[in-house]
C-alpha atoms as a PDB file:
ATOM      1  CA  UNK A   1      36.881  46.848  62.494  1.00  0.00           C
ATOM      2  CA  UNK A   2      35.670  43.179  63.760  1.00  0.00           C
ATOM      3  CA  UNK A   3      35.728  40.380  60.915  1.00  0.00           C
ATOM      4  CA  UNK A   4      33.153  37.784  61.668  1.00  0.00           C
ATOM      5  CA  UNK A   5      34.628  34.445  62.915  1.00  0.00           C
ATOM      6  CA  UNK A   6      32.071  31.554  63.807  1.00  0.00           C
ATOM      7  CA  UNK A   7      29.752  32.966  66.304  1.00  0.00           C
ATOM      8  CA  UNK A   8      31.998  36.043  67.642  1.00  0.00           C
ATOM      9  CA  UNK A   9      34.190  38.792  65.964  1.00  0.00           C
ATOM     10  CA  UNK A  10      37.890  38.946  65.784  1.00  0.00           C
ATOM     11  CA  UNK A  11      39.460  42.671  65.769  1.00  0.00           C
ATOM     12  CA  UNK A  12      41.490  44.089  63.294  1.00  0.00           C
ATOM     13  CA  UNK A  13      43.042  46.790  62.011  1.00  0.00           C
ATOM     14  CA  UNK A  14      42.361  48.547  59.265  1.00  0.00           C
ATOM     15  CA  UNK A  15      43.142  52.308  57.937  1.00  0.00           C
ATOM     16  CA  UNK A  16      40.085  54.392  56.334  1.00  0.00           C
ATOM     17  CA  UNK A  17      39.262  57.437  54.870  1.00  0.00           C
ATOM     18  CA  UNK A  18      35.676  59.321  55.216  1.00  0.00           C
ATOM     19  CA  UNK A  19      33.953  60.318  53.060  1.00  0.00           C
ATOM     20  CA  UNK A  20      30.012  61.680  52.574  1.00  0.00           C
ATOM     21  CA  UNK A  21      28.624  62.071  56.103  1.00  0.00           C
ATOM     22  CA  UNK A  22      25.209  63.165  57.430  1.00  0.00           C
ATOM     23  CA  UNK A  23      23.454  62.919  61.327  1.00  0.00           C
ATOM     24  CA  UNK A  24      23.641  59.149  60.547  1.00  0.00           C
ATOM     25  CA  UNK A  25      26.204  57.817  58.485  1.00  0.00           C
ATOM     26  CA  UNK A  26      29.828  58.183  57.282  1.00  0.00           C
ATOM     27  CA  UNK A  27      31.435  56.494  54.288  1.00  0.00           C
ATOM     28  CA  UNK A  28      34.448  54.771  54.786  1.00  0.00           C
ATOM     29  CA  UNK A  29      37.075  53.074  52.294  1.00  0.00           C
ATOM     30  CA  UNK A  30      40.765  52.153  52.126  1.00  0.00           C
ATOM     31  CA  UNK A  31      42.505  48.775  51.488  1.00  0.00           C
ATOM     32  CA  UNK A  32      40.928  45.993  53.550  1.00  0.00           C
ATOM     33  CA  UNK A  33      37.565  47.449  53.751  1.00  0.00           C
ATOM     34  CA  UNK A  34      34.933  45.181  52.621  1.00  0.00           C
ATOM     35  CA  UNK A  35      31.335  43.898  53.372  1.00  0.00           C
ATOM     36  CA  UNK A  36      30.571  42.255  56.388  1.00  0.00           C
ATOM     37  CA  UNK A  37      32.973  43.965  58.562  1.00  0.00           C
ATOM     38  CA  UNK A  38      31.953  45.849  61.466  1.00  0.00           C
ATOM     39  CA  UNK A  39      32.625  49.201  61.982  1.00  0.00           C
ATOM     40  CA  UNK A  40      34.241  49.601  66.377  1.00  0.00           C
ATOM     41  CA  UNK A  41      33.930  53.411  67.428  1.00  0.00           C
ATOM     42  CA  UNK A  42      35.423  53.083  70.412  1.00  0.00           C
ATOM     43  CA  UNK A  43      38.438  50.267  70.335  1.00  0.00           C
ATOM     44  CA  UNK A  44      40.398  52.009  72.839  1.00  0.00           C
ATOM     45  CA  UNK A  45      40.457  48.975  75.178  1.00  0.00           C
ATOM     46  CA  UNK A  46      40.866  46.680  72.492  1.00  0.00           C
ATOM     47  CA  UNK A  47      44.036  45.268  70.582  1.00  0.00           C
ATOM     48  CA  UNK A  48      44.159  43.466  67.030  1.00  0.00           C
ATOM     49  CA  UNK A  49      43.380  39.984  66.811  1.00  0.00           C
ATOM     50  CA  UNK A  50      41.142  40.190  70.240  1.00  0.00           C
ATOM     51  CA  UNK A  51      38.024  37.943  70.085  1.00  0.00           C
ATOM     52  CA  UNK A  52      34.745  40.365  70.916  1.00  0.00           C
ATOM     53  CA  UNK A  53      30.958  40.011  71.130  1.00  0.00           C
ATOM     54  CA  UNK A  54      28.901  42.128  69.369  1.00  0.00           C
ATOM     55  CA  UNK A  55      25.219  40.217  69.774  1.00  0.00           C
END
């Protein structure tokens, strides 16, 4: 997940569960999920607390 910060995004960890899914969408929930975070698919070259741009 990335937690806005200012004009950027800071990354952070945070363990889910899915739920419904279609073509488009998959819930998610668990402990520390909340509005306004953003959702990383692919954070393989990324570590906690690292400062991204998502524009």
């Amino acid at each position: 997940m990335a937690e806005k910060q200012g004009s950027s995004y800071i990354v952070r960890k945070v363990t889910v569960k899915t739920g419904l899914e279609n073509d488009l969408y998959v819930e998610i929930m668990g402990k520390g999920v909340k509005e306004g975070l953003r959702v990383i698919n692919n954070p393989k070259d990324l570590t906690e607390g690292q400062e991204v741009n998502l524009g």
